[in-house]
Protein backbone atom coordinates (compact mmCIF):
# COMPACT_ATOMS: atom_id res chain seq x y z
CA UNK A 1 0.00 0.00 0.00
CA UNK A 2 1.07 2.98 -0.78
CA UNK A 3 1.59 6.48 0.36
CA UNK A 4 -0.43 9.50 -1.17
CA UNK A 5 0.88 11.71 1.48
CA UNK A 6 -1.06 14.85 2.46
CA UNK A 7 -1.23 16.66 -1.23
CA UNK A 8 -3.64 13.55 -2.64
CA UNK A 9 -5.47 13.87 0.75
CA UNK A 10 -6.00 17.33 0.15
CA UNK A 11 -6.96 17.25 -3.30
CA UNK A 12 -9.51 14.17 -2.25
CA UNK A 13 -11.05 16.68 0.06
CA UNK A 14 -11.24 20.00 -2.30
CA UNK A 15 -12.58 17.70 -5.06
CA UNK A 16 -15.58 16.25 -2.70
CA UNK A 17 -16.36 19.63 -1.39
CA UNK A 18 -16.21 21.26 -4.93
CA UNK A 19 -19.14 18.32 -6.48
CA UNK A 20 -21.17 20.10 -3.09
CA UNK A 21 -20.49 23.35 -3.65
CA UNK A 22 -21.98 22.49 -7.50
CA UNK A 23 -25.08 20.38 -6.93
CA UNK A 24 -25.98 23.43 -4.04
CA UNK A 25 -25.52 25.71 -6.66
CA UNK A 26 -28.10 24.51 -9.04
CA UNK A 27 -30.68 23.53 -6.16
CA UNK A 28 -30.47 27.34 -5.30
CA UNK A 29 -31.94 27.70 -8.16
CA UNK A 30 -35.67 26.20 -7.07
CA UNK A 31 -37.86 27.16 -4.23
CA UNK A 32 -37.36 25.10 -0.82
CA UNK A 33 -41.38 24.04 -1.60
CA UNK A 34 -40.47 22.97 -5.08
CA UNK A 35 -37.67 20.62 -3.75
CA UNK A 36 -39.89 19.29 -1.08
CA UNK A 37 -42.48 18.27 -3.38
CA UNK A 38 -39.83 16.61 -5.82
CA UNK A 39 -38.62 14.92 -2.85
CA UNK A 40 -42.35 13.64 -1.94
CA UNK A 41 -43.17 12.83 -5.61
CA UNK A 42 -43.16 9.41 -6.78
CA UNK A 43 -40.14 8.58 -9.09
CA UNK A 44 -40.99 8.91 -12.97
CA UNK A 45 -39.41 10.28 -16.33
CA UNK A 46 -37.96 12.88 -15.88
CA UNK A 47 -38.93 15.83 -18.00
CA UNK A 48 -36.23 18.35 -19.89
CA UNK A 49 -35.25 21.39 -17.85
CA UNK A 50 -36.98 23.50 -20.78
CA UNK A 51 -39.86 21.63 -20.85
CA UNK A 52 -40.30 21.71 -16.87
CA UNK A 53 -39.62 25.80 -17.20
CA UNK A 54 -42.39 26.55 -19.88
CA UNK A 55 -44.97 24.48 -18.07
CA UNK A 56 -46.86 27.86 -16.87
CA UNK A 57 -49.47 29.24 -18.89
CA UNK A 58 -50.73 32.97 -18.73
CA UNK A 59 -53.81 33.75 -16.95
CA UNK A 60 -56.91 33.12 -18.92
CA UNK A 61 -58.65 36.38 -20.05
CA UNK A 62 -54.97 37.67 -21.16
CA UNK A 63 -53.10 37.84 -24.81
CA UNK A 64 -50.56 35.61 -25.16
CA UNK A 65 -47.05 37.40 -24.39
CA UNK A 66 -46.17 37.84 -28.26
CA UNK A 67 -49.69 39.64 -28.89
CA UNK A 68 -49.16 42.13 -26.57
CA UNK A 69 -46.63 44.23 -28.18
CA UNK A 70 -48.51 44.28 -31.87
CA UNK A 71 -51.78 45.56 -29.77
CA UNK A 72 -49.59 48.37 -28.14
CA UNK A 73 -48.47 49.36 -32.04
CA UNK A 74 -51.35 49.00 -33.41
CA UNK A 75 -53.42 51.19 -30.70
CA UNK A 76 -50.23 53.74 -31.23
CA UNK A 77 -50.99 53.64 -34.96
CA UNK A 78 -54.79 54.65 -34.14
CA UNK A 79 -53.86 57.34 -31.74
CA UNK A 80 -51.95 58.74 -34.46
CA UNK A 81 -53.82 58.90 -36.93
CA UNK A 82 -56.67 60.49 -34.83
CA UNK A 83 -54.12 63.19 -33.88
CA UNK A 84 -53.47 63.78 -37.66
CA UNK A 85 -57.07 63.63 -38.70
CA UNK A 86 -57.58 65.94 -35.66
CA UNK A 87 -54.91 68.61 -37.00
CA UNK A 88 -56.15 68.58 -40.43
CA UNK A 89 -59.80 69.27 -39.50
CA UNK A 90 -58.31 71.92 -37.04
CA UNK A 91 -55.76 73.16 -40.19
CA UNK A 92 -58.89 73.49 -42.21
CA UNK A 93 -60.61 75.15 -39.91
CA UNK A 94 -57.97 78.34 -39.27
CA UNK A 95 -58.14 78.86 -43.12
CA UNK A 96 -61.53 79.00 -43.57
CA UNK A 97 -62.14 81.09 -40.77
CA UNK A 98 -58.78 82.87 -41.57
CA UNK A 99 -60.56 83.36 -45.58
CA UNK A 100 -63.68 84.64 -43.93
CA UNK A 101 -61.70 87.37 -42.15
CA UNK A 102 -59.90 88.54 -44.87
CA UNK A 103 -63.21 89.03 -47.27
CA UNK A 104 -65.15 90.51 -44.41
CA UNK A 105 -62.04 93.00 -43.61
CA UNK A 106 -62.33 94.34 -47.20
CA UNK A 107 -65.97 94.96 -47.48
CA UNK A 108 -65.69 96.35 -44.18
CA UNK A 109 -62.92 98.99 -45.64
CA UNK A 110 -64.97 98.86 -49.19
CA UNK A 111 -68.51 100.11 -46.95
CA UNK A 112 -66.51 102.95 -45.34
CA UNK A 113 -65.76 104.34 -49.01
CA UNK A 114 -68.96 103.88 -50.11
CA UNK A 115 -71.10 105.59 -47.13
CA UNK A 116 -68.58 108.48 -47.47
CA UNK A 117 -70.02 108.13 -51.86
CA UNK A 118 -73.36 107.96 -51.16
CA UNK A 119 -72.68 110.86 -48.70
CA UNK A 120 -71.62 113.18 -51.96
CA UNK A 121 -74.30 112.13 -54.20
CA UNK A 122 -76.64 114.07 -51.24
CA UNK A 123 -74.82 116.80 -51.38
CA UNK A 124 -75.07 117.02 -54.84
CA UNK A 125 -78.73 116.93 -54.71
CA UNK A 126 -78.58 119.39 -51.79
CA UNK A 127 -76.78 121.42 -54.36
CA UNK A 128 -78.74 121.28 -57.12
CA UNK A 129 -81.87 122.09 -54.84
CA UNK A 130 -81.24 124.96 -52.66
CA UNK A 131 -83.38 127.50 -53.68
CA UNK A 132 -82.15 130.95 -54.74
CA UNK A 133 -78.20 129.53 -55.66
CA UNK A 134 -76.72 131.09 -58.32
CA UNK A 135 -73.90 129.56 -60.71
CA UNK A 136 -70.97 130.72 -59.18
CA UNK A 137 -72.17 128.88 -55.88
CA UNK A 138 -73.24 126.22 -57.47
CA UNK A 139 -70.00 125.47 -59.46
CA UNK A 140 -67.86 126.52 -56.49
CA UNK A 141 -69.31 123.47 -54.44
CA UNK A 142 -69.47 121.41 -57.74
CA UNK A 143 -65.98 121.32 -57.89
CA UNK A 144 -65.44 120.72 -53.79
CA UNK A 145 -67.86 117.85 -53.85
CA UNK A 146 -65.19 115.93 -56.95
CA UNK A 147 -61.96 116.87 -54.81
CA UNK A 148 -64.15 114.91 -51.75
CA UNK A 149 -64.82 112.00 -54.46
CA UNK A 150 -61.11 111.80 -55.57
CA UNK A 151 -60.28 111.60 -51.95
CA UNK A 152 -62.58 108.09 -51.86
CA UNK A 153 -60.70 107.25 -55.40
CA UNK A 154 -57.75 107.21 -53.63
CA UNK A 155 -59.20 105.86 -50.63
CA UNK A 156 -60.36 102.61 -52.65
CA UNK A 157 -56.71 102.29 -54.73
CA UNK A 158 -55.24 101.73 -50.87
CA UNK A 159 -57.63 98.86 -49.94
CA UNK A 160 -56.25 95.04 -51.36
CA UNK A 161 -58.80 92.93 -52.27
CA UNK A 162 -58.74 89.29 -51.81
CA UNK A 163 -56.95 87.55 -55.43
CA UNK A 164 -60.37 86.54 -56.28
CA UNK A 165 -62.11 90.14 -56.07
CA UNK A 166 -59.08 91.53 -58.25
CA UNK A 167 -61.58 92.20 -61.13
CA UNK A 168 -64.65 93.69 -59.32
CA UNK A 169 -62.38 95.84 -56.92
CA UNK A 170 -61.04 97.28 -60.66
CA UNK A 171 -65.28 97.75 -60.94
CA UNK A 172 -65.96 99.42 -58.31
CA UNK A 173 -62.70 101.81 -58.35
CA UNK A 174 -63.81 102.66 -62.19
CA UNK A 175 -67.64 103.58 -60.64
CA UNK A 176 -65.93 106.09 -58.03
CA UNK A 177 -63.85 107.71 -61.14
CA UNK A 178 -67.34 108.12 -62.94
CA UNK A 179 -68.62 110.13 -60.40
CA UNK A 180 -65.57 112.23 -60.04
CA UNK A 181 -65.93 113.01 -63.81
CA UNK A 182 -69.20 113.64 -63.62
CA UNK A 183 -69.04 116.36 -61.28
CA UNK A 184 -66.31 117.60 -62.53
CA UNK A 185 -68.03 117.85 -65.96
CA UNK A 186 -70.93 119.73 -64.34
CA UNK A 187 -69.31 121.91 -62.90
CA UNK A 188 -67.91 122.78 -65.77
CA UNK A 189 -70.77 122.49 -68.00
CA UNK A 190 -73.13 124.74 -65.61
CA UNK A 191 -69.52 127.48 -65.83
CA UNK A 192 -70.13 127.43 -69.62
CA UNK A 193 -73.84 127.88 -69.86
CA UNK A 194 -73.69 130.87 -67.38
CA UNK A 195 -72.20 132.42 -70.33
CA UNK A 196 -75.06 131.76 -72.62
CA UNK A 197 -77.93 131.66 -70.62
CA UNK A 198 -80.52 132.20 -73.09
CA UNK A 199 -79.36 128.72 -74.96
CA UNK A 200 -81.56 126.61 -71.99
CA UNK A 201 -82.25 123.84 -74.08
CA UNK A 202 -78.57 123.53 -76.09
CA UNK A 203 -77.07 123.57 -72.89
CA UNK A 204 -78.74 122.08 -70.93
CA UNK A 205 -78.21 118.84 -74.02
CA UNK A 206 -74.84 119.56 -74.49
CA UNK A 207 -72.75 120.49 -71.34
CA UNK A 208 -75.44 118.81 -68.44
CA UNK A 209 -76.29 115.31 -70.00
CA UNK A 210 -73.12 113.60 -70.12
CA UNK A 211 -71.76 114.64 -67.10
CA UNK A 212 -75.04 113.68 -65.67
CA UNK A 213 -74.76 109.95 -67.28
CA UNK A 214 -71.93 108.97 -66.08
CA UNK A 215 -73.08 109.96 -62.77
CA UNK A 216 -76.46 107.45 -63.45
CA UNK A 217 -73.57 104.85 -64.63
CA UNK A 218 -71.93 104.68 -61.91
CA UNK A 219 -74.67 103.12 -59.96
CA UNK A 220 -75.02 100.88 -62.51
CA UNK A 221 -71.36 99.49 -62.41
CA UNK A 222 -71.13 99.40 -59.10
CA UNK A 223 -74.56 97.66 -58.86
CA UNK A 224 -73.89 95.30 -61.46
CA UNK A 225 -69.97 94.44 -61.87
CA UNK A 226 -68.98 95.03 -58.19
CA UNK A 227 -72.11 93.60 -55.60
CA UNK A 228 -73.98 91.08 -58.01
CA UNK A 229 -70.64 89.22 -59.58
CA UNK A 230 -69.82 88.63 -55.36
CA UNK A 231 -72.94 87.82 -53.94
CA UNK A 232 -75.02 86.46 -56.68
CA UNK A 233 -75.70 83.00 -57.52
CA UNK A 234 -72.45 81.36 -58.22
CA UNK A 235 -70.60 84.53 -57.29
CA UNK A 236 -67.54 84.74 -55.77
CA UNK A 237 -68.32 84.26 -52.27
CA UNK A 238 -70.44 80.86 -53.17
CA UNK A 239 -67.79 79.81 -54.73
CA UNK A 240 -64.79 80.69 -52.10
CA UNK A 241 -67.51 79.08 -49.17
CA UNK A 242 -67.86 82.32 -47.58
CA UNK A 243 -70.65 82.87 -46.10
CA UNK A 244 -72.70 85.63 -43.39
CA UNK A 245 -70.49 88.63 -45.33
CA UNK A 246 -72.36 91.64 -46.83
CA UNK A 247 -71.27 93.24 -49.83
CA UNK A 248 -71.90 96.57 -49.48
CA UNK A 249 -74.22 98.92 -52.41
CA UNK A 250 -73.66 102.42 -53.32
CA UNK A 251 -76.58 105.02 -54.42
CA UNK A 252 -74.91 108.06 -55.76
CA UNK A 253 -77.82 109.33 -58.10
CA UNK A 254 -80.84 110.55 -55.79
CA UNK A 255 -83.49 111.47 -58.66
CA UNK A 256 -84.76 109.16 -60.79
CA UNK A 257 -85.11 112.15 -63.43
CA UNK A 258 -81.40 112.68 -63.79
CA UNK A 259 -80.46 111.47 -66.96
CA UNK A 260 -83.53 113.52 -68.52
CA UNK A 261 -82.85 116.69 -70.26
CA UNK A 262 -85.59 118.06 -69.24
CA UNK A 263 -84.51 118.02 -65.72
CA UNK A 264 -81.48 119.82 -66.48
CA UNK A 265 -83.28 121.94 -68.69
CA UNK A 266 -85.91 123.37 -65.32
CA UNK A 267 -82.69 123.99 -63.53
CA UNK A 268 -81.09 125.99 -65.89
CA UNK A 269 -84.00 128.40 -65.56
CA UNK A 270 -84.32 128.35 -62.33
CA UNK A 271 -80.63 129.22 -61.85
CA UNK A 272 -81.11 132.25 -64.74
CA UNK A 273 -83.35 133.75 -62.92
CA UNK A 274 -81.60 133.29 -59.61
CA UNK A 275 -78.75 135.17 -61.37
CA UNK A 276 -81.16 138.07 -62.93
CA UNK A 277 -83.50 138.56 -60.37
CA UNK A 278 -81.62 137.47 -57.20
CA UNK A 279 -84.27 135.30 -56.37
CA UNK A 280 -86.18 132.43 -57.99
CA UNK A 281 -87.00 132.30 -62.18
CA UNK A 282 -89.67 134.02 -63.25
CA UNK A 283 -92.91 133.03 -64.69
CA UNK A 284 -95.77 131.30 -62.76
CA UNK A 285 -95.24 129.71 -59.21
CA UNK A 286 -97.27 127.35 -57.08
CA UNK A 287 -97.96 123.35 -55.61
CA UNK A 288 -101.56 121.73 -55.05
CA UNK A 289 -102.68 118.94 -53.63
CA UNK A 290 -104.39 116.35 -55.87
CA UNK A 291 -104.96 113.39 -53.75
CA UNK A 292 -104.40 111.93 -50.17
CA UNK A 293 -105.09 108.15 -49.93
CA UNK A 294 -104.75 105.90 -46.69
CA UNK A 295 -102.12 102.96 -46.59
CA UNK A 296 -102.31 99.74 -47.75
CA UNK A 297 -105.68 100.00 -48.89
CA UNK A 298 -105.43 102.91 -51.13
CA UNK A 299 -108.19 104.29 -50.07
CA UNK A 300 -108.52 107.97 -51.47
CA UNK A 301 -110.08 109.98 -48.90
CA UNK A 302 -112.61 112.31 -49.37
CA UNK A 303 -112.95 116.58 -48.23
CA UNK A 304 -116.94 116.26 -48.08
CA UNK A 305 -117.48 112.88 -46.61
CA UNK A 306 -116.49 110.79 -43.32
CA UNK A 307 -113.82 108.54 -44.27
CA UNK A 308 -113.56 104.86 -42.18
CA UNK A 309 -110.27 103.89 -42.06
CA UNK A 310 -109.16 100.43 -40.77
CA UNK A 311 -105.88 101.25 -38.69
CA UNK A 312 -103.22 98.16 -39.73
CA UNK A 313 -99.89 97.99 -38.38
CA UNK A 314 -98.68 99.72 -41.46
CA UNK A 315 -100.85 102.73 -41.30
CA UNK A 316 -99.69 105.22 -43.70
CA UNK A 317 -100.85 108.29 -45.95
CA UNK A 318 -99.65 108.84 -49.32
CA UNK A 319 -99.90 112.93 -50.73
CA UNK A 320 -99.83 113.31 -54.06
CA UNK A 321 -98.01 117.14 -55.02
CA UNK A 322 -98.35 118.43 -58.43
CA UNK A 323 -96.10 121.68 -59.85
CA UNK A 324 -99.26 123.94 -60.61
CA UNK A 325 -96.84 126.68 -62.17
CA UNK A 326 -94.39 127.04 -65.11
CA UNK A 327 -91.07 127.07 -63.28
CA UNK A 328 -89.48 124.21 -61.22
CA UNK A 329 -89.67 124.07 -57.56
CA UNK A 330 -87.45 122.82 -54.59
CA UNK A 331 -87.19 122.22 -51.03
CA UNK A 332 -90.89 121.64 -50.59
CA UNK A 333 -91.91 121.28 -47.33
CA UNK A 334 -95.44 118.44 -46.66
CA UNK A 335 -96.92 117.99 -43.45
CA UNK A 336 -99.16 116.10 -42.39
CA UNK A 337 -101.54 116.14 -38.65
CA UNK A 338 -103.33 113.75 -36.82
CA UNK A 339 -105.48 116.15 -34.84
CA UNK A 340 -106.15 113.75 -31.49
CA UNK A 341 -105.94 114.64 -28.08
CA UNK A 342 -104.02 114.73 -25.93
CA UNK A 343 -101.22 115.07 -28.57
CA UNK A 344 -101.61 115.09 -32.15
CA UNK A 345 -99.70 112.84 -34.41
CA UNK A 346 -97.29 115.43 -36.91
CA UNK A 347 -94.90 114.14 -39.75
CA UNK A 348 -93.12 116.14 -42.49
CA UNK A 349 -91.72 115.32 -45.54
CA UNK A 350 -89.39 117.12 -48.64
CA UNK A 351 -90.15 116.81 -51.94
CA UNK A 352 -86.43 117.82 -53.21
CA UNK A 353 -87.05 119.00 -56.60
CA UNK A 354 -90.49 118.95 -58.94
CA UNK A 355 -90.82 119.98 -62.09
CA UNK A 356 -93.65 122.40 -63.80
CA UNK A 357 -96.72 120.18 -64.40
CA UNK A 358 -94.93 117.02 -62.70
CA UNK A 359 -96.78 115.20 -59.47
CA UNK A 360 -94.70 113.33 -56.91
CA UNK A 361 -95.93 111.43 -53.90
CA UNK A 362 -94.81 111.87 -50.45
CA UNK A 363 -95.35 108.87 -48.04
CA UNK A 364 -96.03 108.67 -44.34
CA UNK A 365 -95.71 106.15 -42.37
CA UNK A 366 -94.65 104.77 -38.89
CA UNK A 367 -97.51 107.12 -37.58
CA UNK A 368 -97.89 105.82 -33.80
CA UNK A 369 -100.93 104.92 -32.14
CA UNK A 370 -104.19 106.40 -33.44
CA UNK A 371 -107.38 106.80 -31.68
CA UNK A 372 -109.88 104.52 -32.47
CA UNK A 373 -113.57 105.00 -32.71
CA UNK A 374 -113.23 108.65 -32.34
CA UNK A 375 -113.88 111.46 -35.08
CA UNK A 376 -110.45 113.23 -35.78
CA UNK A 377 -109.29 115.31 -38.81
CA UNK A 378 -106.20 114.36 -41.00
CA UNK A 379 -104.57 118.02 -42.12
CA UNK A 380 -102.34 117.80 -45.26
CA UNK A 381 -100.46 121.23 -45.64
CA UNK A 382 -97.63 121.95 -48.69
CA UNK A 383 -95.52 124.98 -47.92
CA UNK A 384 -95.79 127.50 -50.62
CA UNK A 385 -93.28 128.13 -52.61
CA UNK A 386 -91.68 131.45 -53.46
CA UNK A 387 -93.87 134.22 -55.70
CA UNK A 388 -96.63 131.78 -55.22
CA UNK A 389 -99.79 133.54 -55.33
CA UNK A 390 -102.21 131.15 -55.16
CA UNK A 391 -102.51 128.85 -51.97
CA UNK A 392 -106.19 127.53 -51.72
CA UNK A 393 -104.68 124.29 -53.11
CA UNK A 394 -101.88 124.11 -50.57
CA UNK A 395 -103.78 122.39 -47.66
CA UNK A 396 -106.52 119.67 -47.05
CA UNK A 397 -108.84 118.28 -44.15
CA UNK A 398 -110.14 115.02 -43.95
CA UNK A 399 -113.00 113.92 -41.63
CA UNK A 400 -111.44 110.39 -40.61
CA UNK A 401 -112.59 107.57 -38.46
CA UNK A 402 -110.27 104.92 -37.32
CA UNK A 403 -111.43 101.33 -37.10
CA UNK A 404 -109.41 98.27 -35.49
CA UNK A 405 -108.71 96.03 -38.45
């Protein structure tokens, strides 16, 4: 027998305690329950370490573990494409409301221009009416009311349409230019037939007319190439999607007898003999009354009966006013009374300009409350006009009862 000595002892010893050191390494591994149920367990096959791992099975109700990140990209997906859908709508959105502002900014700026038009076409007709002006007036404001309508010219050039309101903007800025050459041109046509006042008729053809035309025109274009090419059916507007945005009209021309010679022709005499006499033209003078009628009916009323009137909502009178001389008249003053206690009902009108032989109707309306079953007297009175002699004609009573309709 022989002798190891105490290296081979010691190696004996390591290598022993080294196989323990190993199999309590692996049993680490398990639960203290899991080996005490091994060791209970009746001997058997025993199963592959994999096999024995992937025994456990996820929780019923639960996507297997592979599913579950494809469901967390696919609900990422969704969200974003709800966020994109979500900025587009909102995208859209800005612009339209963004186009909206843009058209509704320039008719704003467009109405200001317009207002300030319409506001010179009354002073023309202010003009042209005051009684007693001679031609020197007359031309001197003439010529200030064109320098106000350059100023809106100008006003207009500095306003930038929308790109699809290029074309009607050009409209409505070649509308404002009529006007300024229209007054310009009557002012100078009313400077030349001062100088030959006798030639009524040739002047009033000749110098007046055009001038005056272009002024009537310029409605027209405005009305017609600027507002209906916007707002009409399949205008502009329809067919941007714009919607709730006014476009704004212009009425320069207040007398529907402008572009008539003859209506130049009555104001040529009138203004001669301002200019001779210092006062009005000569020749006859005077207004009468030809007929009153009650609103809506159209019922005439009468001076020698009782008239029954059925009061409506829209209760109204209508005066007719006829130019009884041979000269034209202006600044007429019609009133009408409502003689009822304990405060009559009193309304008066201007009839701007008539011409001899020529009726015009004045309207009254938004009267207030009436009395009803009570006798009352409606008054009609027409101020007389200067060198009027006769003035029977000027007023009329009407025995009136008012009925609830």
């Amino acid at each position: 027998m022989g002798y190891s000595g105490p290296n081979s002892a010691a190696k004996r010893v390591m290598t022993e305690h080294d196989s323990d050191l190993d199999f309590d390494f692996f049993d680490d591994d398990e639960p203290t329950t899991r080996q005490a149920v091994d060791e209970e367990a009746p001997a058997g096959p025993e199963q592959p370490p994999d096999q024995r791992r992937g025994s456990r099975r996820p929780p019923p109700g639960r996507p297997p573990v592979g599913m579950t990140p494809l469901l967390r990209l696919a609900g990422l997906i969704a969200f974003a494409i709800l966020i994109v859908v979500l900025l587009v709508f909102w995208i859209s959105s800005c612009s339209s409301a963004s186009k909206k502002s843009s058209y509704k900014n320039y008719y704003s700026k467009v109405g200001v221009v317009a207002n300030q038009s319409d506001q010179v076409g009354r002073e023309l007709n202010d003009a042209l009416t005051t009684q007693g002006i001679k031609y020197s007036a007359l031309v001197s404001r003439l010529n200030g009311l064109a320098q106000s309508e350059q100023q809106n010219v100008a006003a207009m050039r500095a306003i930038h349409p929308p790109g699809p309101l290029r074309l009607e903007h050009q409209e409505a800025l070649e509308a404002l230019e009529f006007r300024v050459s229209g007054l310009r041109g009557l002012a100078d046509g009313f400077g030349q037939a001062s100088k030959a006042p006798k030639n009524v008729t040739t002047n009033a053809l000749k110098l007046l007319l055009p001038p005056s035309q272009r002024l009537t025109s310029s409605d027209v274009v405005w009305s017609d190439l600027f507002q209906a090419p916007a707002q009409g059916n399949g205008g502009v507007l329809e067919r941007e999607g714009i919607t709730g945005v006014a476009v704004p009209g212009s009425i320069f021309v207040t007398s529907p007898d402008f572009a008539s010679s003859r209506y130049w022709e009555a104001i040529l005499q009138r203004l001669q003999g301002a200019s001779t006499s210092g006062g009005t033209s000569g020749g006859l003078h005077g207004t009468g009354i030809v007929k009153t009628v009650a609103l809506p009916g159209n019922q005439e009323l009468s001076q020698t009966t009782e008239n029954t009137v059925t009061a409506t909502t829209d209760l109204g009178f209508a005066v007719t006013v006829e130019d009884t001389g041979d000269s034209q008249e202006v600044q007429i003053k019609v009133t009408l009374t409502i003689q009822q206690s304990p405060s009559p009902i009193v309304q008066t009108k201007t009839i701007d300009l008539i011409n001899p032989g020529e009726q015009k109707q004045v309207v009254f309306r938004n009267l207030g409350q009436v009395q009803f079953a009570t006798r009352t007297t409606v008054k009609v009175d027409v101020a007389p006009v200067p060198h009027e002699a006769k003035t029977d004609n000027n007023s009329a009573s009407y025995s009136v009862i008012f009925s609830l309709g």
